[in-house]
Protein backbone atom coordinates (compact mmCIF):
# COMPACT_ATOMS: atom_id res chain seq x y z
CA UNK A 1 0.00 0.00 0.00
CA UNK A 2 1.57 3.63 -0.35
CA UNK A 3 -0.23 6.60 1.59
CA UNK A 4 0.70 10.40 0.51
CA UNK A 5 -1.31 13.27 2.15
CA UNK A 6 -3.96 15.25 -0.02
CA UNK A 7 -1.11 17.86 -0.31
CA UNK A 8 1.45 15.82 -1.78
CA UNK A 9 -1.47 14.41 -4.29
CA UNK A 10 -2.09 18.04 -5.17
CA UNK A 11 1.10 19.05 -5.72
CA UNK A 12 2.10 16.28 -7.62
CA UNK A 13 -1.15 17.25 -9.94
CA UNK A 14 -0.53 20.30 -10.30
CA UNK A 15 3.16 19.63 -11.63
CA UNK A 16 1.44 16.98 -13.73
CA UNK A 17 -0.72 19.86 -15.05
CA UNK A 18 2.33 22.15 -15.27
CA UNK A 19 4.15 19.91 -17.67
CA UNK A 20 1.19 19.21 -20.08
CA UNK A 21 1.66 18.35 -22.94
CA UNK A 22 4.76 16.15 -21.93
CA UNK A 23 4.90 14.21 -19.19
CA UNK A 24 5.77 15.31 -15.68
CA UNK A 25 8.19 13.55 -12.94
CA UNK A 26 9.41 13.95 -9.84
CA UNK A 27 10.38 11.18 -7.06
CA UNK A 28 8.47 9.68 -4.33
CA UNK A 29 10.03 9.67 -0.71
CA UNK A 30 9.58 7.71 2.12
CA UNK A 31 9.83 4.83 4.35
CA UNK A 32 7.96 1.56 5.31
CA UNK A 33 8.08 -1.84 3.21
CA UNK A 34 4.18 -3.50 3.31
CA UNK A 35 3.02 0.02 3.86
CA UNK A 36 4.84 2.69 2.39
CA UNK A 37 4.62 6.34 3.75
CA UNK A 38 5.49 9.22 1.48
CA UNK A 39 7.41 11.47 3.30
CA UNK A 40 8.46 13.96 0.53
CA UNK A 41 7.98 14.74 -2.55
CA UNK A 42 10.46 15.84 -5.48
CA UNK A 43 9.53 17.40 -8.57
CA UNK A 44 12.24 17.08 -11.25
CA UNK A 45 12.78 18.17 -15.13
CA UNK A 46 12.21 15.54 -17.53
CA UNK A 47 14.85 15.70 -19.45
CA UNK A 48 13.14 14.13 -22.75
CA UNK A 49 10.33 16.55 -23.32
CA UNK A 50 11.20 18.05 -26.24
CA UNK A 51 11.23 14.46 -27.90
CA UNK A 52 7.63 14.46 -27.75
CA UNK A 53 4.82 13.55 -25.07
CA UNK A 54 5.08 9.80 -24.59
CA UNK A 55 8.38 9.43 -22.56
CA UNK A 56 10.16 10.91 -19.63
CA UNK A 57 13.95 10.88 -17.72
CA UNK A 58 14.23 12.22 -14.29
CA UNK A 59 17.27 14.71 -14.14
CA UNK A 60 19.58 12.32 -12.66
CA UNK A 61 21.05 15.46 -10.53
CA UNK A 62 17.43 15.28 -8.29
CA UNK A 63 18.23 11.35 -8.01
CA UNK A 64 21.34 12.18 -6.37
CA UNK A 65 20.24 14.89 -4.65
CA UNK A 66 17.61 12.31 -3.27
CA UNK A 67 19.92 9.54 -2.23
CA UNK A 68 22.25 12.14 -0.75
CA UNK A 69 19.20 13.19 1.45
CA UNK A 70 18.26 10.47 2.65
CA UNK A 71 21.62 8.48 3.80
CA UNK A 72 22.07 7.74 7.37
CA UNK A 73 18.22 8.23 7.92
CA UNK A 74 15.25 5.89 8.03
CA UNK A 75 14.10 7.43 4.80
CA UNK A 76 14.41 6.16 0.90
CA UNK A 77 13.51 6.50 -2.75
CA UNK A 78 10.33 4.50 -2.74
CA UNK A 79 9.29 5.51 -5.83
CA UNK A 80 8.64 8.14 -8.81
CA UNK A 81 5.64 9.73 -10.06
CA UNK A 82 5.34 11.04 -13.50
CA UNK A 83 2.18 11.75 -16.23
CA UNK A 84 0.65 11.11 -18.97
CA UNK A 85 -0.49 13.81 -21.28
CA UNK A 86 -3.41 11.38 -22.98
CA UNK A 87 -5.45 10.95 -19.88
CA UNK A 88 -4.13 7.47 -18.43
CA UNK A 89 -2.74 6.58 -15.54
CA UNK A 90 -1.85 3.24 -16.48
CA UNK A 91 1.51 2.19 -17.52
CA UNK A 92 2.52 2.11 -20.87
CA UNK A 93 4.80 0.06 -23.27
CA UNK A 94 7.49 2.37 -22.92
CA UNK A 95 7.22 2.55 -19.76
CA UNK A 96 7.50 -1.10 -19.02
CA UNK A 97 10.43 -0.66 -21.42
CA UNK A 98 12.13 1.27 -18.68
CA UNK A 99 11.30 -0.15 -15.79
CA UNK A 100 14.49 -0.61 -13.91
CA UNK A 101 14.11 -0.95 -10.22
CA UNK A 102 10.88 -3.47 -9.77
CA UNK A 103 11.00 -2.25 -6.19
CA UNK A 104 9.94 0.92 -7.01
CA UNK A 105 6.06 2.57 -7.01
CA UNK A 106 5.40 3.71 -10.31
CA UNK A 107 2.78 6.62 -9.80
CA UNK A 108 1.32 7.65 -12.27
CA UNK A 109 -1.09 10.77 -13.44
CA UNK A 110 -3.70 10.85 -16.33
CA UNK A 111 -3.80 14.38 -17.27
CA UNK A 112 -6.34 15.38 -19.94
CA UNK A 113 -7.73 19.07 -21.38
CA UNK A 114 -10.85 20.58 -19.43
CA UNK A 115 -13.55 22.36 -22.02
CA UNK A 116 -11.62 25.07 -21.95
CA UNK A 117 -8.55 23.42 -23.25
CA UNK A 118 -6.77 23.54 -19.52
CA UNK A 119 -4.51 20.50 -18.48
CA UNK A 120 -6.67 18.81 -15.59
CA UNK A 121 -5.80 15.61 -13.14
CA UNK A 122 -8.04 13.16 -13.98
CA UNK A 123 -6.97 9.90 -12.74
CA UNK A 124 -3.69 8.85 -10.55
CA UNK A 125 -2.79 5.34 -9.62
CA UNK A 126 0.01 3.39 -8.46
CA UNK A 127 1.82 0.48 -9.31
CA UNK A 128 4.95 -1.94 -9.83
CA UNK A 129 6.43 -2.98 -12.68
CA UNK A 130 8.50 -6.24 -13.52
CA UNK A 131 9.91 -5.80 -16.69
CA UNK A 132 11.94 -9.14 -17.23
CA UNK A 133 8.33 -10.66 -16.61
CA UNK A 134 6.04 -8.16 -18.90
CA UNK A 135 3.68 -7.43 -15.33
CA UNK A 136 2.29 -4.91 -14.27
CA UNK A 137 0.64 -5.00 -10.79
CA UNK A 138 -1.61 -2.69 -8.88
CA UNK A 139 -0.81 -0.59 -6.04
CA UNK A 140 -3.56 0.32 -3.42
CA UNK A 141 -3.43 3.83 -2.46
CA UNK A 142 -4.40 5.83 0.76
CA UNK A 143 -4.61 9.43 1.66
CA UNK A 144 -2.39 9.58 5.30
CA UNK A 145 -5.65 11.61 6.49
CA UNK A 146 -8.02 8.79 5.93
CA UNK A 147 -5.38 6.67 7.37
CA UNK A 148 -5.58 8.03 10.56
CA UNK A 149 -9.02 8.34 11.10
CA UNK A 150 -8.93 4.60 11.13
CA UNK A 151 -9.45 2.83 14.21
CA UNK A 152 -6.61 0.95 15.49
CA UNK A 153 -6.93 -2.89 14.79
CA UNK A 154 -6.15 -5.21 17.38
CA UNK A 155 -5.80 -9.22 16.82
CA UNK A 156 -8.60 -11.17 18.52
């Protein structure tokens, strides 16, 4: 399961939105193994917009910058979100293609035009990918504020 707040799922949006009509990207965070807890978020250039709207590369200087932030702590690179400019927010052959670390969260944004031609959020899921065996599974998502509204759950 991974659990961002309703502000990190906003501002990951609006960068989605920002980027239209390439793809956004940034990387996810956090600590926890079953449940993972996204602590921060980082926004980064993707360095293959101009190439057209179907791809994305993270600036390898925010990678660093990320694992350089995160030694000696409890926290990691859990992740990376990034979007897609045709609505989706499933993975796509490419992006299966470059699936590297199969320990990693793949989020990922649909963004699609409004009526008035605006770049809009429409849909954002999570999920692994195994690219030496072609999968794809689903994350479940939480927001942290619904997750602690839940009552504690005791073994009977």
């Amino acid at each position: 399961m991974l659990v961002l707040s309703a502000e990190q799922m906003a501002d990951i949006a609006t960068a989605a939105e920002a980027a239209w009509p390439a793809e956004g990207c940034g990387l996810l965070i956090g600590k926890g193994r079953r449940v993972i807890t996204v602590t921060r978020v980082m926004n980064a250039d993707n360095l293959l917009k101009a190439q057209g709207n179907d791809r994305f590369e993270l600036d390898p200087k925010v990678r660093f910058a990320a694992e350089r932030s995160v030694r000696g702590t409890k926290e990691r690179v859990v992740g990376h979100w990034h979007s897609h400019p045709d609505g989706s927010a499933r993975p796509s052959a490419t992006d299966l293609a470059q699936a590297w670390e199969p320990e990693l969260i793949w989020l990922i944004v649909g963004i699609a035009p409004d009526r008035q031609g605006r770049p809009q959020a429409v849909q954002m899921l999570a999920h692994r990918l195994d690219r030496d065996a072609g999968r794809v599974f689903a994350v479940r998502m939480e927001t942290a504020e619904k997750r602690a509204c839940q009552a504690a759950r005791f073994p009977t």
